[in-house]
Protein backbone atom coordinates (compact mmCIF):
# COMPACT_ATOMS: atom_id res chain seq x y z
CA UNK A 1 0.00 0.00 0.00
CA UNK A 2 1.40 2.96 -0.93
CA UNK A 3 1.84 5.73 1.97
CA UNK A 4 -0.32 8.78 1.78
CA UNK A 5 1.72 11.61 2.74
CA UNK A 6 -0.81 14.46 1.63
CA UNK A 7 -3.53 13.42 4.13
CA UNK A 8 -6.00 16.28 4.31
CA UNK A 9 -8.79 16.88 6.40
CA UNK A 10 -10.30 19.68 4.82
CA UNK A 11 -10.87 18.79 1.04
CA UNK A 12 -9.71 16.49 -1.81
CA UNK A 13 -9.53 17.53 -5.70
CA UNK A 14 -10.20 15.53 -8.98
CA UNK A 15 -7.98 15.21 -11.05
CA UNK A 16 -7.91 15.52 -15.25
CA UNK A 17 -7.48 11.55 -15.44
CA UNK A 18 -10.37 11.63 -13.13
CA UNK A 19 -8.68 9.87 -10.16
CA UNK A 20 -9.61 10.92 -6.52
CA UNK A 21 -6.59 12.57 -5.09
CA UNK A 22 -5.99 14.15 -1.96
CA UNK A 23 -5.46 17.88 -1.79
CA UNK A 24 -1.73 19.38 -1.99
CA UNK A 25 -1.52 22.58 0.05
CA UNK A 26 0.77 24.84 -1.72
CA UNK A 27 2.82 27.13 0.05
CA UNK A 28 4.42 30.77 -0.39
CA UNK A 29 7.93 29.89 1.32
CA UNK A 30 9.96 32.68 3.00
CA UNK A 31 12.96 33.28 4.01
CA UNK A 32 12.58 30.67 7.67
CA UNK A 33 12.08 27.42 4.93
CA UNK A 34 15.42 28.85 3.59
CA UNK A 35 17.43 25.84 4.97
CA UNK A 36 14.41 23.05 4.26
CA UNK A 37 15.01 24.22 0.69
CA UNK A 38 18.47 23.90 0.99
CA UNK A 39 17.91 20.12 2.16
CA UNK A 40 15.15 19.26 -0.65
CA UNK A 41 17.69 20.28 -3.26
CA UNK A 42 20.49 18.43 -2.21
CA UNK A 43 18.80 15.16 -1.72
CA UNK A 44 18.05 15.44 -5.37
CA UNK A 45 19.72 12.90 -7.53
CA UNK A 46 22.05 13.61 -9.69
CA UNK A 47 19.71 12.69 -12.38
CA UNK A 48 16.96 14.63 -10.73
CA UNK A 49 19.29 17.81 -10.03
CA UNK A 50 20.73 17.72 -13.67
CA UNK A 51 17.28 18.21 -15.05
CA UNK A 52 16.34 20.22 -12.53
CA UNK A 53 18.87 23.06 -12.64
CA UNK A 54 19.67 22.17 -16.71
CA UNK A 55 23.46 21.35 -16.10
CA UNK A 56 25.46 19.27 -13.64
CA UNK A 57 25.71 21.92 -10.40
CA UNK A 58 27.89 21.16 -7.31
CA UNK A 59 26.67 21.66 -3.92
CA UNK A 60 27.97 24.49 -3.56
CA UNK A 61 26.48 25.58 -6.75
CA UNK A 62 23.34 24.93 -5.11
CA UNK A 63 23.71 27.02 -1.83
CA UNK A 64 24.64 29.49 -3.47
CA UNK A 65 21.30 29.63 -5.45
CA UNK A 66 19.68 29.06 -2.51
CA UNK A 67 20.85 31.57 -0.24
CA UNK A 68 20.87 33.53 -3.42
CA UNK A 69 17.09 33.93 -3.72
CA UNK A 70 15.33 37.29 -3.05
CA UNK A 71 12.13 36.28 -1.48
CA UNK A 72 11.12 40.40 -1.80
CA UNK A 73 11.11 39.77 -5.64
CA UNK A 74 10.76 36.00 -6.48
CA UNK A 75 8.15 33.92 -5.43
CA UNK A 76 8.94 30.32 -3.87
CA UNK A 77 6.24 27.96 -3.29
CA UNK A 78 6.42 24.47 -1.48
CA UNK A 79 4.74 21.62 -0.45
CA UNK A 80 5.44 19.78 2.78
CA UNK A 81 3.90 16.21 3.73
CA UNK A 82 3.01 15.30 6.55
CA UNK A 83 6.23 15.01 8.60
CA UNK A 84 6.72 18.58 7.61
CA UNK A 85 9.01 17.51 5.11
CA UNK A 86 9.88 19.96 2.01
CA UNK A 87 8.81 17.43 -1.20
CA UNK A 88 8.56 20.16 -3.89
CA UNK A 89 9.78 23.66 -4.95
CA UNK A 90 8.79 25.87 -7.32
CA UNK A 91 10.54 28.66 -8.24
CA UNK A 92 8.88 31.64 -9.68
CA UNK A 93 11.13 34.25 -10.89
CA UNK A 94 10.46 37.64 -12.72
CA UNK A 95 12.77 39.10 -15.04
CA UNK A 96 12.46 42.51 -17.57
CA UNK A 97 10.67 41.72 -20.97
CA UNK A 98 12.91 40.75 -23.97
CA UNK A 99 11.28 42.21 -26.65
CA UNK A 100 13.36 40.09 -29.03
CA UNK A 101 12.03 36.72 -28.27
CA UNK A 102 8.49 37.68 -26.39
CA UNK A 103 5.35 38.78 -27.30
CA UNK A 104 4.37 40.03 -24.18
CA UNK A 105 3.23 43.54 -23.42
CA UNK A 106 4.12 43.66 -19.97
CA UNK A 107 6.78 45.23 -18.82
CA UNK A 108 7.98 41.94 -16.96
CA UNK A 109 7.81 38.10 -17.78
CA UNK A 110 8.35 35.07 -15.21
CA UNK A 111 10.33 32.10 -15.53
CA UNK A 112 9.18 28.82 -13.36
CA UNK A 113 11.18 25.65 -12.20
CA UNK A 114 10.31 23.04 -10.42
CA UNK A 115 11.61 20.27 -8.73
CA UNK A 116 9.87 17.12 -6.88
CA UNK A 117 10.89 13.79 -4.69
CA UNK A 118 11.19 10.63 -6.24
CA UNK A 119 9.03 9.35 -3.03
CA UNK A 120 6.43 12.11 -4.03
CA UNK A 121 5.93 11.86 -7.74
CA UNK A 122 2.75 11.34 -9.65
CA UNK A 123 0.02 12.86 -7.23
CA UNK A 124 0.09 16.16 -9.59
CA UNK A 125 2.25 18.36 -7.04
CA UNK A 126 4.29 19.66 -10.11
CA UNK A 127 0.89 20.49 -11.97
CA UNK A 128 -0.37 21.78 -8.52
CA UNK A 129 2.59 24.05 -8.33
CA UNK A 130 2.02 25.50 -11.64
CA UNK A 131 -1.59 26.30 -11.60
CA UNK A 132 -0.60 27.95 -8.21
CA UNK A 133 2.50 30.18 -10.04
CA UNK A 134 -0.10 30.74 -12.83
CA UNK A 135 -2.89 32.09 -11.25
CA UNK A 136 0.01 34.89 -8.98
CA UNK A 137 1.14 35.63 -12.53
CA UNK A 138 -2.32 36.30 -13.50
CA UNK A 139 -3.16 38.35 -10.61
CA UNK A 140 -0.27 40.43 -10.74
CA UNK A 141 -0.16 42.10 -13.71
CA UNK A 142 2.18 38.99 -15.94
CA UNK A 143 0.45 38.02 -18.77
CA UNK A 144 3.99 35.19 -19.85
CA UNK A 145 4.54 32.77 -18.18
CA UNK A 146 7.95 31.18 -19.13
CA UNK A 147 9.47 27.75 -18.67
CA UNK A 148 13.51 26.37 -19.95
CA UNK A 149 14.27 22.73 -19.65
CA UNK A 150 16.11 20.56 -20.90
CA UNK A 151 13.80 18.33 -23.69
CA UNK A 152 14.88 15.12 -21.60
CA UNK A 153 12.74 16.26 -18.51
CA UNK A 154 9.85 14.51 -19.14
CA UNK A 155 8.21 15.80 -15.92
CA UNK A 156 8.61 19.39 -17.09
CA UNK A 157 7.33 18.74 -20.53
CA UNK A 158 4.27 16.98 -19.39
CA UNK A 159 3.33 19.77 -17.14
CA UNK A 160 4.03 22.36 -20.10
CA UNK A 161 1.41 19.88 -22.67
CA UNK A 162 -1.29 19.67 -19.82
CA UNK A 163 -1.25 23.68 -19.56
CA UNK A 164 -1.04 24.38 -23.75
CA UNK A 165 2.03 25.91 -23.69
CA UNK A 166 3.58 26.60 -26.79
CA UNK A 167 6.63 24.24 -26.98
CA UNK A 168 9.91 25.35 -28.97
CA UNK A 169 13.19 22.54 -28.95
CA UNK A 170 16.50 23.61 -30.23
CA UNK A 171 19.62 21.69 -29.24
CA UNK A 172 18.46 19.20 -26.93
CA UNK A 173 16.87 22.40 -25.03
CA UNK A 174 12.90 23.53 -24.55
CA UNK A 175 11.32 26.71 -24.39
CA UNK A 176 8.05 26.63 -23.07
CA UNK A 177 5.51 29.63 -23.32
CA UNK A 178 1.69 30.18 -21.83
CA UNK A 179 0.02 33.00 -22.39
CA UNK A 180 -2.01 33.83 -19.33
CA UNK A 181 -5.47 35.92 -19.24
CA UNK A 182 -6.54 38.80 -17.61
CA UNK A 183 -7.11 38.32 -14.01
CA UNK A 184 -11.03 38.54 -12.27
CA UNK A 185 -12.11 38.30 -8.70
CA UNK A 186 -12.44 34.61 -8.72
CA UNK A 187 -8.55 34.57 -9.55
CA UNK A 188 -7.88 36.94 -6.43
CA UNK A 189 -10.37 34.93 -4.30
CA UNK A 190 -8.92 31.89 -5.57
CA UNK A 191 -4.95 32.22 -4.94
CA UNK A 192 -6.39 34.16 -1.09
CA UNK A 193 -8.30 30.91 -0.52
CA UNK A 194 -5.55 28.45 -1.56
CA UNK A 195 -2.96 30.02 0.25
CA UNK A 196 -5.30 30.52 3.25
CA UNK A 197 -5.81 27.00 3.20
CA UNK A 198 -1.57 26.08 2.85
CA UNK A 199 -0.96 28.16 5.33
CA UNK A 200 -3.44 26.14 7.94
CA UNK A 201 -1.84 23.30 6.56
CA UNK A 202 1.58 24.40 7.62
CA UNK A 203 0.96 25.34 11.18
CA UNK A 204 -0.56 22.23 11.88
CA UNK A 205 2.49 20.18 10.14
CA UNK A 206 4.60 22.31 11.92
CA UNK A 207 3.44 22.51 15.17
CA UNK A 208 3.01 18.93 14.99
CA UNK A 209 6.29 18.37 14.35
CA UNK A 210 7.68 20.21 17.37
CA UNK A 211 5.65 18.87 19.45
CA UNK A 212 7.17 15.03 18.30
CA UNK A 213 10.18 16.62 18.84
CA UNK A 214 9.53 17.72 22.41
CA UNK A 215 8.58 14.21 23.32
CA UNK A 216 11.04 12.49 22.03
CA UNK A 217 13.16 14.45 24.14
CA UNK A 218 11.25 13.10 27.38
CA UNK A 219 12.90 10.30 28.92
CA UNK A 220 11.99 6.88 26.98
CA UNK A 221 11.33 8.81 23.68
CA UNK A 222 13.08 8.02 20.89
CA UNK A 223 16.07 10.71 20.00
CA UNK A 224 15.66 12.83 16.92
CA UNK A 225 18.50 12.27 13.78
């Protein structure tokens, strides 16, 4: 039986393929899941981190584009299971509009990434994580939304077919592109509810989680690693 780390107490959500699947709370991280981050990225495989980050990156490589993201500019979201373990990341970045290569009007395009646990693949986080950059693009004024991949990462390119992007390959490399309408009040409600909803999500995992901590530091618990 396979374990259900997404257990969720207020809602579930069905799926394209039709399947009953539990929720995934998505998160806005911050600058205090900083080091979680840190740890979901270097667990990666090497595999996993190749496609990830589109070359083969050191770990210092990686710190450094950890502690290198600006949380006042970028948006991070995450997903944490029930152990209050970081599973996924997705990294939202904006970036001036090249008017050689973009059709936007804006004045500023994002760029997404994503990366997600072998143990945590195919519930839809990665899709989850997407519809949840998506609808903050919409909502703030990005109307491009902007992913680069290798073509190898299969993940990546499935997510960019389920949301119509347009799909460009060129030396073993993809450029994905959705065009993202204008936003309405059911977007703003939307993104409010969903990260009103994470953000429950998160206390509970986390208080949770100190709490197990705190007992197994009571004589006869069992010592934390």
């Amino acid at each position: 039986m396979k374990l259900n780390l997404f257990r969720n107490p207020f809602r579930r959500w069905i799926s394209g393929d039709g399947k009953d699947r539990p929720t995934v709370p998505v998160k806005e991280l911050a600058e205090r899941d900083r080091r979680r981050m840190l740890k979901h990225f270097m667990v990666l495989e090497k595999p996993d981190r190749l496609l990830r980050f589109g070359a083969h990156t050191s770990d210092d490589q990686v710190a450094n584009y950890v502690f290198g993201i600006d949380f006042s500019r970028d948006m991070v979201f995450g997903v944490y299971n029930r152990v209050f373990k970081l599973v996924a990341v997705g990294h939202l970045a904006f970036a001036p509009r090249d008017t050689r290569n973009c059709s936007s009007d804006k004045e500023r395009v994002a760029e997404f990434g994503v990366s997600v646990l072998k143990a945590a693949r195919g519930l839809g986080i990665g899709s989850k994580l997407f519809e949840r950059a998506a609808i903050h693009c919409r909502n703030n004024d990005i109307d491009t939304l902007y992913m680069h991949c290798l073509s190898s990462n299969k993940t990546m390119m499935h997510i960019a077919k389920k949301a119509g992007m347009e799909i460009h390959r060129d030396y073993g490399e993809a450029d994905a592109y959705l065009k993202l309408p204008a936003p309405s009040p059911a977007t703003v409600l939307q993104e409010a509810l969903d990260e009103q909803l994470a953000t429950l999500d998160y206390a509970l995992k986390a208080n949770t989680r100190a709490a197990a901590k705190l007992l197994d530091k009571l004589p006869g618990g069992k010592s934390d690693d």
